[in-house]
Protein backbone atom coordinates (compact mmCIF):
# COMPACT_ATOMS: atom_id res chain seq x y z
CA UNK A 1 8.74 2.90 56.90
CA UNK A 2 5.71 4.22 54.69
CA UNK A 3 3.90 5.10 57.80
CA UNK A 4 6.97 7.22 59.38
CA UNK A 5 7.53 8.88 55.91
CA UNK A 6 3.93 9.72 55.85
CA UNK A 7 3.37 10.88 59.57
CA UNK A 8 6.29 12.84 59.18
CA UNK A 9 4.59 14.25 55.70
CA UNK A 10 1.24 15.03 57.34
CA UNK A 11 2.95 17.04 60.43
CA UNK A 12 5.16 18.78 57.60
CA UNK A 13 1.57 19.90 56.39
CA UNK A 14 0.19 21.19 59.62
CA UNK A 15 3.81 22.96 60.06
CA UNK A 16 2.89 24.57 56.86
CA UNK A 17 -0.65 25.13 57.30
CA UNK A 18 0.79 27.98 60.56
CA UNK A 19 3.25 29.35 58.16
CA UNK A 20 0.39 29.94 55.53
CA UNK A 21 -2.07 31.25 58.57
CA UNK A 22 0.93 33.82 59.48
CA UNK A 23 1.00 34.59 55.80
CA UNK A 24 -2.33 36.00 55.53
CA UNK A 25 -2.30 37.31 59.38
CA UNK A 26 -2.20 41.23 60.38
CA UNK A 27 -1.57 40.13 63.89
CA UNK A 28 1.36 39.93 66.06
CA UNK A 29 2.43 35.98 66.17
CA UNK A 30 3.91 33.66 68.70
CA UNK A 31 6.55 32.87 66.66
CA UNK A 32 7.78 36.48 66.44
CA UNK A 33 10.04 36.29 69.07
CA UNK A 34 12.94 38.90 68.74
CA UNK A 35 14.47 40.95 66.30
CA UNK A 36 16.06 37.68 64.72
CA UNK A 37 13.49 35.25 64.90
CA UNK A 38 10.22 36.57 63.70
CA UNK A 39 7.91 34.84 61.21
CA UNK A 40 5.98 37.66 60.43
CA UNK A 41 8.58 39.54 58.42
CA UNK A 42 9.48 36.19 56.99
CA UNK A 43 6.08 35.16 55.57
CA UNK A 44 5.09 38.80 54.49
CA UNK A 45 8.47 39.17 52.39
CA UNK A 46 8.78 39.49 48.78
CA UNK A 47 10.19 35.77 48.88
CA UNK A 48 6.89 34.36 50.57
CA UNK A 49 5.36 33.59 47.22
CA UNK A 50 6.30 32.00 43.77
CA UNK A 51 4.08 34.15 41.97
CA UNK A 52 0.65 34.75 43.68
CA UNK A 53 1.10 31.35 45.36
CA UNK A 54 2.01 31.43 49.31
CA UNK A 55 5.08 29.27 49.43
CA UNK A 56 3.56 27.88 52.39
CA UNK A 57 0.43 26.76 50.93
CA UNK A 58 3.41 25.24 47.90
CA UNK A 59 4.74 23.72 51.25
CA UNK A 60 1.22 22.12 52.16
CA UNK A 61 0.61 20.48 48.73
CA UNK A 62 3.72 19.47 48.47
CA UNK A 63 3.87 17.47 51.86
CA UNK A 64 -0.12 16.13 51.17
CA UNK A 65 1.94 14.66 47.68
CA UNK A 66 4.43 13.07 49.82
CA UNK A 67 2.05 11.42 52.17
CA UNK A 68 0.23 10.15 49.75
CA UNK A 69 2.81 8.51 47.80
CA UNK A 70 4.23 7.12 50.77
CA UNK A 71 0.61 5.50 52.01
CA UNK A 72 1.14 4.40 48.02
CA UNK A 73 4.63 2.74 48.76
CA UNK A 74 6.08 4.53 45.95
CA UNK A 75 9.42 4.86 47.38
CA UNK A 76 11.13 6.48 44.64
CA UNK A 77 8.75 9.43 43.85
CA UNK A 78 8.84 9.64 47.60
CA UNK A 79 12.38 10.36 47.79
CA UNK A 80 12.08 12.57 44.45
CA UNK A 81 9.89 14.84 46.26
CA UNK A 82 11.84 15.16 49.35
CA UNK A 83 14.83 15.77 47.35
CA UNK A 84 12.93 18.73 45.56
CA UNK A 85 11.69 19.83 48.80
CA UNK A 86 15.00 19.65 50.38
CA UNK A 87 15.83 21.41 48.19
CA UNK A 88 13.66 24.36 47.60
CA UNK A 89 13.51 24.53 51.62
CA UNK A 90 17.69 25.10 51.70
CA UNK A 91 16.98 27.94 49.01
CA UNK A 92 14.59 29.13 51.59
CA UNK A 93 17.27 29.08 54.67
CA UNK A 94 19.27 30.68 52.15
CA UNK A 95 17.11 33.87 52.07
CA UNK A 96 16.25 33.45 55.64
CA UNK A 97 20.19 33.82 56.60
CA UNK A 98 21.76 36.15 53.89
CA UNK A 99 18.69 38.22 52.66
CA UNK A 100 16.29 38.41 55.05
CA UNK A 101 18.92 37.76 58.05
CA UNK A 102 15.69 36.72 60.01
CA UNK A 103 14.43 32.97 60.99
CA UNK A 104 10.88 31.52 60.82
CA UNK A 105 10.22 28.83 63.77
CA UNK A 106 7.95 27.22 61.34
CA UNK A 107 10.78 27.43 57.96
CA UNK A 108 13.38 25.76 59.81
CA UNK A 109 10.70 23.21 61.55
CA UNK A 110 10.25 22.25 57.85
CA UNK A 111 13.64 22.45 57.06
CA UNK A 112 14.24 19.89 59.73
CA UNK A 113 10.88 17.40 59.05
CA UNK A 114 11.91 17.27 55.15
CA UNK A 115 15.76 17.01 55.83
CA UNK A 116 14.62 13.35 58.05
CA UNK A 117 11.88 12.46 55.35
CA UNK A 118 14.59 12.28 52.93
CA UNK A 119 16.86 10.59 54.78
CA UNK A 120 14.43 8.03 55.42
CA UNK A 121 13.39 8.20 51.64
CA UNK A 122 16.90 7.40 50.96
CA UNK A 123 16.92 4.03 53.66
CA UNK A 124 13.82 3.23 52.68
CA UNK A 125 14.91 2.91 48.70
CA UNK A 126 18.03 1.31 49.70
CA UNK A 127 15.90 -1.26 51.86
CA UNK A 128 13.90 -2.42 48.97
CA UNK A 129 16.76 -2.52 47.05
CA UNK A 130 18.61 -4.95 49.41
CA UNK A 131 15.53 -6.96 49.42
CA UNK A 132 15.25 -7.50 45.72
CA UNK A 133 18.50 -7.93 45.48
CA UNK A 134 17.77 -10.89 48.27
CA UNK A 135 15.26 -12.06 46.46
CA UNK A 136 16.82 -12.72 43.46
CA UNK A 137 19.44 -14.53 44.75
CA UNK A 138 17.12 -16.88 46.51
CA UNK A 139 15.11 -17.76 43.22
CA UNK A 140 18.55 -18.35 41.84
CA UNK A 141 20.08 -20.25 44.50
């Protein structure tokens, strides 16, 4: 399951890694696609950075942090962080929907990858938990 979690981690990185190129791009994108789905006015809003920090390149750290403690089999930081991120991403949709009323391909890609990575998170604690609770019945028994 580590490696899923991570994979899944790394492409949430590259997904990130566009969003942060649109972010500092004058250009006309690919992803701007109508009046209603258009990443451009997404990642140039007011609500594109916490502070001076492109929440895309928040997005890119955060999903390197994830890999790595996946690779680390650290299963409950791993689903910590997807939590947060699950989080903070929702707050995100949020603003996409009822402030912005405009979607980001890339946003809701992200949305999606870290709505799976914590689902697996979540199986992937309960799995070890099964197995030590397996365990220790079989030293006992």
């Amino acid at each position: 399951m580590r490696y899923v979690v991570m994979m899944l981690a790394l492409l949430g990185a590259v997904v990130s890694t566009l969003a942060l190129r649109v972010h500092y791009s004058t250009a006309t994108e690919v992803c701007s696609i109508n009046e209603k789905w258009d990443c451009g006015i997404v990642n140039h809003s007011p609500y594109a950075v916490l502070g001076p920090v492109p929440v895309a390149a928040l997005g890119i750290a955060g999903y390197l942090a994830l890999a790595a403690l996946a690779l680390g089999g650290w299963r409950k930081l791993v689903l910590l962080g997807a939590v947060v991120g699950l989080g903070f991403s929702l707050y995100l949709t949020h603003i996409e929907k009822d402030v912005l009323m405009v979607w980001c391909v890339y946003c809701v890609t992200s949305l999606a990858i870290v709505s799976l990575m914590t689902l697996l998170a979540l199986g992937w604690v309960l799995a070890g938990r099964a197995e030590a609770s397996r365990g220790a019945r079989d030293a006992r028994g």
